[in-house]
Protein backbone atom coordinates (compact mmCIF):
# COMPACT_ATOMS: atom_id res chain seq x y z
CA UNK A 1 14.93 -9.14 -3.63
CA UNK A 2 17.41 -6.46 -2.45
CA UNK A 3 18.83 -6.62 -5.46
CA UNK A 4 17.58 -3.65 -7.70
CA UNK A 5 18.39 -5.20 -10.91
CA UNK A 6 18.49 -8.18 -12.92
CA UNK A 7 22.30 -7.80 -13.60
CA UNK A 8 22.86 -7.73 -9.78
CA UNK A 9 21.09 -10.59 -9.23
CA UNK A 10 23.20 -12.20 -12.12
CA UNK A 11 26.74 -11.13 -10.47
CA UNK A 12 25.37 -12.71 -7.19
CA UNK A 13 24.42 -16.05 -8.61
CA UNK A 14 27.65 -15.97 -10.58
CA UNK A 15 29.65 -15.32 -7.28
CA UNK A 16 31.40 -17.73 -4.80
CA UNK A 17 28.70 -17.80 -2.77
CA UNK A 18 26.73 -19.42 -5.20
CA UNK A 19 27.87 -22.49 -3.96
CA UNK A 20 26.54 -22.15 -0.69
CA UNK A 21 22.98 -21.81 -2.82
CA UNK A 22 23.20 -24.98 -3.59
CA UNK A 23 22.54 -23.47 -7.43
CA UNK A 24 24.40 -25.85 -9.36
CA UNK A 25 24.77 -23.64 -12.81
CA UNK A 26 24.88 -20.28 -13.84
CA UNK A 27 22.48 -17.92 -15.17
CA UNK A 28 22.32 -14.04 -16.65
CA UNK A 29 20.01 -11.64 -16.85
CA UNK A 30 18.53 -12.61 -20.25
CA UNK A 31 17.12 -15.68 -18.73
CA UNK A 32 15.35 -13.35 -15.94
CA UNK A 33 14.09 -10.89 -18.98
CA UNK A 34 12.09 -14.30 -21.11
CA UNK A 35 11.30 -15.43 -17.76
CA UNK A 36 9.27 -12.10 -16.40
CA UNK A 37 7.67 -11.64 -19.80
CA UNK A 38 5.91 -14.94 -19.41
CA UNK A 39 4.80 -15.18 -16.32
CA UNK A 40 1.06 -15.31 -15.33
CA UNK A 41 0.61 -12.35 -13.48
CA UNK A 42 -2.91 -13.44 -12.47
CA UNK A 43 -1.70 -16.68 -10.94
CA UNK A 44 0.69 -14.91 -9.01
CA UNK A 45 -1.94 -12.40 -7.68
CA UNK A 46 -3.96 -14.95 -6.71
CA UNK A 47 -1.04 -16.73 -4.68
CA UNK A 48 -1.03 -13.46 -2.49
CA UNK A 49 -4.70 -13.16 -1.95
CA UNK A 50 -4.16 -16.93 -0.73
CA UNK A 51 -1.09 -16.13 1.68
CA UNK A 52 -3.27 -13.46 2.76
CA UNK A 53 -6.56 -15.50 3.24
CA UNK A 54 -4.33 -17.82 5.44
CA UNK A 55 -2.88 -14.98 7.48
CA UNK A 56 -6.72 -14.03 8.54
CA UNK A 57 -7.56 -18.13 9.03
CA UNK A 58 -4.59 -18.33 11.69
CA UNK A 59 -5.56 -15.46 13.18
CA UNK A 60 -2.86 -12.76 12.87
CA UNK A 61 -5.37 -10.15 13.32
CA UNK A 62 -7.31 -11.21 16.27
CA UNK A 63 -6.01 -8.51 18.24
CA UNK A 64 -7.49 -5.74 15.82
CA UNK A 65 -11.09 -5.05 15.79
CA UNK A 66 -10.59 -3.55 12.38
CA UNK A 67 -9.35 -4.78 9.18
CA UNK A 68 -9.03 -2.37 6.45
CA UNK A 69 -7.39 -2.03 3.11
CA UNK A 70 -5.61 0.98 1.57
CA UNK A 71 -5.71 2.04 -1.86
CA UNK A 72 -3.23 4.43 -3.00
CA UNK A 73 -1.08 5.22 -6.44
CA UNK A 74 2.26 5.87 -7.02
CA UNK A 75 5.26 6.04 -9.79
CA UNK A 76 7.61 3.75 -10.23
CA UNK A 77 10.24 3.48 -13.28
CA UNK A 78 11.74 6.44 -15.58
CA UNK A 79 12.74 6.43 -18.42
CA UNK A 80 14.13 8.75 -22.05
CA UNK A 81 12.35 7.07 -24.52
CA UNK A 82 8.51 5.39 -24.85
CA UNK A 83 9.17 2.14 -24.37
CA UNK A 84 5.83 0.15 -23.88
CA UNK A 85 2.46 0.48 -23.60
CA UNK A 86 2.23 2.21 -19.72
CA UNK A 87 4.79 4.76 -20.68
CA UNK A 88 3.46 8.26 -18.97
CA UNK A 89 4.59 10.94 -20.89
CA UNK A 90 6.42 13.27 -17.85
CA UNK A 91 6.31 17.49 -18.82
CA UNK A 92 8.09 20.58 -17.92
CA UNK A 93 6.56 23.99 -16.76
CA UNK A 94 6.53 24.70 -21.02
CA UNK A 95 4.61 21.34 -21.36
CA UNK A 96 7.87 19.94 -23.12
CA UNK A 97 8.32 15.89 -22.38
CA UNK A 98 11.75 15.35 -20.53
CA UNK A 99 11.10 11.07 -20.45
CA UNK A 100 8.65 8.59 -19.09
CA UNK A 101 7.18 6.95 -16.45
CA UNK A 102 5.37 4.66 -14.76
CA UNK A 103 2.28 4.37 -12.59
CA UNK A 104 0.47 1.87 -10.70
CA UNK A 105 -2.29 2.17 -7.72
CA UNK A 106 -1.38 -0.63 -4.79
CA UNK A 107 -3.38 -2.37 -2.54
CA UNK A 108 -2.49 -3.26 0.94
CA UNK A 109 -4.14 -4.61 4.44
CA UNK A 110 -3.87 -1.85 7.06
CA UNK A 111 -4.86 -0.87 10.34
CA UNK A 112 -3.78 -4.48 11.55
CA UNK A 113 -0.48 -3.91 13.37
CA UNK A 114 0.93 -5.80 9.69
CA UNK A 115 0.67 -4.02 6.55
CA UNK A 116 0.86 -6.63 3.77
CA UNK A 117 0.85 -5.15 0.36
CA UNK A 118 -0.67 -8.01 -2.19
CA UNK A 119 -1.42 -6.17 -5.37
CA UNK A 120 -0.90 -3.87 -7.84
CA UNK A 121 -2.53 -2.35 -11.07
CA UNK A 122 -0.56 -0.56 -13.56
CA UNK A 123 -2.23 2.38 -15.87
CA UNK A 124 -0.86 3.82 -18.95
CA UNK A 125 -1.43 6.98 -21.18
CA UNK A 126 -5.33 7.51 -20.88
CA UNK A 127 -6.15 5.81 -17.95
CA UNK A 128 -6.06 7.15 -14.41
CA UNK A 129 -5.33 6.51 -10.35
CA UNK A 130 -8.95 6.98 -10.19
CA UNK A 131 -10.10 4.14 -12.65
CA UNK A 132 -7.24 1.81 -11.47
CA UNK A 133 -7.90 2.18 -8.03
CA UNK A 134 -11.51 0.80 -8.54
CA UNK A 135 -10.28 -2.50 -10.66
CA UNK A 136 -7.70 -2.83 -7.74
CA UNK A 137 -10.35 -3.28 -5.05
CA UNK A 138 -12.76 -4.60 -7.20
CA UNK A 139 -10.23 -7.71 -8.16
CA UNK A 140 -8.81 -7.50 -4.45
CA UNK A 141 -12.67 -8.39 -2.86
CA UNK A 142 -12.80 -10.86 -5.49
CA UNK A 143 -9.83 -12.86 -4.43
CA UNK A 144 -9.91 -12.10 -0.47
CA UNK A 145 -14.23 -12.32 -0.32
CA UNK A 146 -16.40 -9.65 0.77
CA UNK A 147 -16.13 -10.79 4.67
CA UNK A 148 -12.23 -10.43 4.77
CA UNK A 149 -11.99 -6.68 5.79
CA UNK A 150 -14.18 -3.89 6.93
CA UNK A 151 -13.32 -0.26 5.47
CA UNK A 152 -10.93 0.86 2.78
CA UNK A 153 -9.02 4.15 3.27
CA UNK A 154 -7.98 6.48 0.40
CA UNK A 155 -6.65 9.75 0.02
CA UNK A 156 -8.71 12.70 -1.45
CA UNK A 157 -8.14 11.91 -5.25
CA UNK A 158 -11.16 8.75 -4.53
CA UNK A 159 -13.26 10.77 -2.52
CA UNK A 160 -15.97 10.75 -5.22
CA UNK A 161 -19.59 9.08 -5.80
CA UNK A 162 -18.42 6.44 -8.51
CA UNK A 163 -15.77 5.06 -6.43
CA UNK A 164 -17.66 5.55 -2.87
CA UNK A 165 -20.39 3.67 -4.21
CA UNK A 166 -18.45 0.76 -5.25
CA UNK A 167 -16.66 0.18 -1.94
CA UNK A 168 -20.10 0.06 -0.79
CA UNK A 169 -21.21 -2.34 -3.30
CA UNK A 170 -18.44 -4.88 -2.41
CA UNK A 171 -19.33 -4.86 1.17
CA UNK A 172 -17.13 -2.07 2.12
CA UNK A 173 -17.18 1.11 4.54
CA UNK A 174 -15.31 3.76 3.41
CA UNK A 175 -12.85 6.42 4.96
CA UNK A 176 -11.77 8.88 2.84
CA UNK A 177 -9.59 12.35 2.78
CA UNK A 178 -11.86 15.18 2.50
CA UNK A 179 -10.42 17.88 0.81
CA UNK A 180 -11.10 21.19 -1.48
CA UNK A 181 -11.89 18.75 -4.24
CA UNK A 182 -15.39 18.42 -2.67
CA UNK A 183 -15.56 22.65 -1.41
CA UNK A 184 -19.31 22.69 -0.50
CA UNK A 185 -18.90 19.73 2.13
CA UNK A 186 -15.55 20.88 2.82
CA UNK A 187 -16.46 24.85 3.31
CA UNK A 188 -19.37 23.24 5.61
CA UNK A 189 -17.42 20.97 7.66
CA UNK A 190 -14.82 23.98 8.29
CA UNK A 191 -17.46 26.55 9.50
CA UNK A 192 -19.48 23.51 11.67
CA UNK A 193 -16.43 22.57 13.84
CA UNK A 194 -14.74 26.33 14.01
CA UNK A 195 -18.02 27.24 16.34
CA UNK A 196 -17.24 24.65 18.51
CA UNK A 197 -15.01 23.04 20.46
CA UNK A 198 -13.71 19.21 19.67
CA UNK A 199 -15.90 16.32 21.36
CA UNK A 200 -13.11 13.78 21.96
CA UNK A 201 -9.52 14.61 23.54
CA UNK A 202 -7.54 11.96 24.13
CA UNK A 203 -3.61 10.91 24.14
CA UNK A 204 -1.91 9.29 21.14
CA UNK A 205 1.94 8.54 23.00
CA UNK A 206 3.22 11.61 23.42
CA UNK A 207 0.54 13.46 21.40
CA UNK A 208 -2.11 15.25 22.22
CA UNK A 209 -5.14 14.53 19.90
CA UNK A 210 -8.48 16.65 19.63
CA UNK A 211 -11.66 15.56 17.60
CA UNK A 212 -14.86 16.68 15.79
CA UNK A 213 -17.13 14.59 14.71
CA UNK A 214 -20.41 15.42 13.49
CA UNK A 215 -22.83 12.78 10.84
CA UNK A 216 -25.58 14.92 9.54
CA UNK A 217 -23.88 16.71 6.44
CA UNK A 218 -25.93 16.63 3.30
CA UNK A 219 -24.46 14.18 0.21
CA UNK A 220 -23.46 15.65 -2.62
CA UNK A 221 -25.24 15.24 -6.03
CA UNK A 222 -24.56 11.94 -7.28
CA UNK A 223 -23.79 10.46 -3.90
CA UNK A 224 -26.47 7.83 -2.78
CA UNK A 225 -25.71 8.15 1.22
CA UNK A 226 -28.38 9.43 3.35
CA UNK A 227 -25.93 11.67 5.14
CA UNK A 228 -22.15 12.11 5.26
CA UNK A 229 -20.62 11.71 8.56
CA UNK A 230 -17.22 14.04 8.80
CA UNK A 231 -14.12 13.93 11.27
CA UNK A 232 -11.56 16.26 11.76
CA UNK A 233 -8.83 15.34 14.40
CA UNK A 234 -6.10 18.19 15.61
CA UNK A 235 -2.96 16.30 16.43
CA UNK A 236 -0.77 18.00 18.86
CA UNK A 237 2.92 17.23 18.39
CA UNK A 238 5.32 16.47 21.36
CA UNK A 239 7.57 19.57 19.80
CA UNK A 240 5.04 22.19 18.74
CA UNK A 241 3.48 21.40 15.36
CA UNK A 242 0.71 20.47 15.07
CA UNK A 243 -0.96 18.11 12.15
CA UNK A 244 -5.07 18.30 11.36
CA UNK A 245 -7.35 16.37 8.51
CA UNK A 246 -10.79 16.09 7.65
CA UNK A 247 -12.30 13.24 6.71
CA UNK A 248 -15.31 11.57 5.53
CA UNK A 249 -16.86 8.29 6.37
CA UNK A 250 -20.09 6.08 5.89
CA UNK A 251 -19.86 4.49 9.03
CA UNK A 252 -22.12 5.30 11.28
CA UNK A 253 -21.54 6.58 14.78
CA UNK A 254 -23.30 3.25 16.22
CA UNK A 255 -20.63 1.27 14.39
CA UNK A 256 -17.60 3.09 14.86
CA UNK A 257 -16.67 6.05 17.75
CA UNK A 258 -14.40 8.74 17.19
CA UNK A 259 -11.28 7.30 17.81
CA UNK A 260 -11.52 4.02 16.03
CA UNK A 261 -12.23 6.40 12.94
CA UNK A 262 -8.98 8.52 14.40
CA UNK A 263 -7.31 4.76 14.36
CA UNK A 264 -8.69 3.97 10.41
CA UNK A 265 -7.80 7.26 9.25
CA UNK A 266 -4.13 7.23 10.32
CA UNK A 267 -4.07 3.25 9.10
CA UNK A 268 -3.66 5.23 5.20
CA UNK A 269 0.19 6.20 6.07
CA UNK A 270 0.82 2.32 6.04
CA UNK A 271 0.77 2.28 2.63
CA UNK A 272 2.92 5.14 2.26
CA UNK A 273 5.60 4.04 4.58
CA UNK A 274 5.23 0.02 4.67
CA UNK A 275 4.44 0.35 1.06
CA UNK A 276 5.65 2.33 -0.66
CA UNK A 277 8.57 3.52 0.66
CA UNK A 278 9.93 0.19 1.93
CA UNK A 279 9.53 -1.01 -1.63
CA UNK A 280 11.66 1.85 -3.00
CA UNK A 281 14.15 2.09 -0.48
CA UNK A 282 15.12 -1.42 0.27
CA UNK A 283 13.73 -3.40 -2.88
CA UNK A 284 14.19 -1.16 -6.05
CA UNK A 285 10.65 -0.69 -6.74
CA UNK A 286 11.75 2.31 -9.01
CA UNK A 287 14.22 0.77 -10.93
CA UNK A 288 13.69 -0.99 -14.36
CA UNK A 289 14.77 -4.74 -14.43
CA UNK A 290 13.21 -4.94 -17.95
CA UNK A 291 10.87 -2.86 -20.06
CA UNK A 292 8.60 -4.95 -20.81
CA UNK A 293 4.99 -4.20 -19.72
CA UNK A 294 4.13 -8.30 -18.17
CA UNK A 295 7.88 -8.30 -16.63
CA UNK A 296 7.82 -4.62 -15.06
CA UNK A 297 3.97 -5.84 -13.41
CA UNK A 298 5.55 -9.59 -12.50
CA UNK A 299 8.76 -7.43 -10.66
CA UNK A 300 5.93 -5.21 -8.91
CA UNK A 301 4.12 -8.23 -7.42
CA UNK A 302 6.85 -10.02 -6.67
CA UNK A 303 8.19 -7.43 -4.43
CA UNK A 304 5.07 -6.82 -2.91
CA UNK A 305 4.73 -10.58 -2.02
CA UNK A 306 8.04 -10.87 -0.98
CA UNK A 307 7.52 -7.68 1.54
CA UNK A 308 4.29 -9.49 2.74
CA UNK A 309 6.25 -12.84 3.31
CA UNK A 310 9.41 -10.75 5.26
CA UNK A 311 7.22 -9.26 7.30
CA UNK A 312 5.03 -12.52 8.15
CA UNK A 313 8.39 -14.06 9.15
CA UNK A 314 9.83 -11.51 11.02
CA UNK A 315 6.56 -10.24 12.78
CA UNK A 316 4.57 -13.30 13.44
CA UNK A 317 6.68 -15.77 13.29
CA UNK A 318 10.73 -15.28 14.13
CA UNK A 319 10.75 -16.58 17.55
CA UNK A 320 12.51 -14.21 20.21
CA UNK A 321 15.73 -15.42 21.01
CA UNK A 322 18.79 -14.12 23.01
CA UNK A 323 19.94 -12.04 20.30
CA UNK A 324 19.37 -8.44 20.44
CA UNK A 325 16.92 -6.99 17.95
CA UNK A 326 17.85 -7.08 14.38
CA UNK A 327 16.53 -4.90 11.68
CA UNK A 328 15.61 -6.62 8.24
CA UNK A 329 19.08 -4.88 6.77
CA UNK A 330 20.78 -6.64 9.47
CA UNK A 331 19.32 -10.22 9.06
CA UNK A 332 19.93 -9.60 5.32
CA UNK A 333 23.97 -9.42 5.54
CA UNK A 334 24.20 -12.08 8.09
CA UNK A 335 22.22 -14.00 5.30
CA UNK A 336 24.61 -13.02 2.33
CA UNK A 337 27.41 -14.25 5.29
CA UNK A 338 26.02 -17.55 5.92
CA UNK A 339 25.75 -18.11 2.26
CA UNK A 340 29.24 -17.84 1.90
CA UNK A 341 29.83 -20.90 4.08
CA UNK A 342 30.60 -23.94 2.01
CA UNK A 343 27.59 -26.38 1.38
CA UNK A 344 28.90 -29.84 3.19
CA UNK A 345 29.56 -32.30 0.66
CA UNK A 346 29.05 -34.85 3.09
């Protein structure tokens, strides 16, 4: 899955070492190309719900007292010309198209101590993050049931009634950016805590972390909650800067204290980091195997199962030996090495 194209994965097969696969013929990339565009993405999504199910049953998590999921979009795939159906049309500063691209929101369990991306959902021209993110979670509840996690965090872009209200439909609690997108609650948030001072300090390592929390700001029109409760934590860094967000939340102090909302908010940079950029950096996420709309979503999953499986094996289950520690690059080469030993005929 290192591999960041189908031809590269045709040169390895086709090298000495595919003897030591065990692969007993040959194959190139055309036969990867027919074999993408006719896969059933739907099967394979529900073959990661189920690794994911199992993770919970063996209890992986038991050491978290939250388990949340993250919903976030991103772009993945350029390209010159339109060449399917979820070609973006990407502009210049004189609205002139320079190529295409793609975008997809992705789903992943956070907050955990193992982020374990398990879906995605492509949009093309007319659709949006927004609208994808909702089918995401909606499909993702569906799959996992409505007792697998407890809150989904999302950046500011979902802070909104539609989408707040069907997190809460499925079962969910909901942590959320809170940003100028919403200005009245965000102008009122801003003057509350500037009058006073933060009702949590605690450490974070070496950081110094200060919090306001305060549960009796008035919904918006449109929004069905009683109240909005809001948080903003000050994060003092080791060397000077300092970082600060607000957010908003459903959960009710009762149910959650300040710092397990500190905990839940943070938990969205998993996706960024463990998703995201993981999947671009190591795995090609970006590039193009083949544009065809079912192979370019069967490439996504794929990698996003195959990052859930690594890190299953690596976290939970590699067993500690005398070795020093290894990073995944690191295990990878001494893979491609052992697979240049000869298979015993014997």
């Amino acid at each position: 899955m290192r591999e960041v194209s189908f031809l590269a994965v045709e040169a390895l097969v086709r090298s000495p070492a595919r003897q030591g696969m065990g692969l007993g013929r040959s194959f190139g990339d055309d036969v990867l190309h027919y074999f993408t565009e006719r896969l059933d993405a739907e099967r394979l999504r529900g073959t990661a719900a189920s690794v994911v199910r199992q993770v919970k049953r063996n209890k992986a998590f038991e050491g978290s007292r939250w388990i949340g999921l993250a919903v976030d979009g991103t772009g993945a795939g350029r390209s010159r010309q339109k060449k399917c159906r979820w070609c973006r049309p990407q502009r210049n500063q004189k609205n002139e198209i320079t190529g295409y691209g793609h975008k997809l929101a992705m789903i992943s369990v956070v907050g955990t101590g193992l982020s374990l991306p398990f879906d995605v959902e492509p949009y093309g021209p007319g659709d949006s993050e927004y609208s994808a993110g909702q089918r995401l979670l909606g499909r993702a509840v569906k799959h996992l049931g409505s007792r697998f996690a407890d809150y989904v965090v999302v950046d500011g872009g979902f802070a909104s009634a539609p989408f707040l209200h069907v997190a809460g439909n499925l079962g969910l609690k909901t942590v959320a950016r809170l940003k100028g997108n919403l200005p009245e609650l965000f102008e009122a948030a801003q003057r509350r805590f500037a009058s006073c001072l933060p009702q949590t300090r605690f450490r974070d390592g070496s950081d110094h972390v200060e919090i306001w929390d305060a549960d009796d700001f008035d919904p918006w029109d449109g929004l069905c909650w009683k109240t909005v409760r809001v948080v903003l934590y000050r994060q003092h860094k080791k060397e000077g800067s300092v970082a600060e967000a607000y957010w908003l939340t459903d959960f009710s102090k009762t149910q959650a204290g300040s710092k397990a909302l500190y905990r839940m908010a943070k938990s969205r940079w998993e996706i960024e980091n463990q998703g995201f950029n993981d999947a671009k950096n190591r795995y090609g996420f970006e590039h193009i195997c083949h544009h065809h709309p079912n192979s370019l979503l069967i490439t996504w999953l794929i990698t996003a199962l195959t990052l859930t499986l690594e890190r299953l094996y690596r976290i939970r289950h590699l067993h500690r030996g005398t070795h020093r520690v290894l990073s995944p690059m690191a295990l990878l080469r001494l893979l491609r090495l052992g697979l240049t030993v000869p298979v015993d005929s014997s």
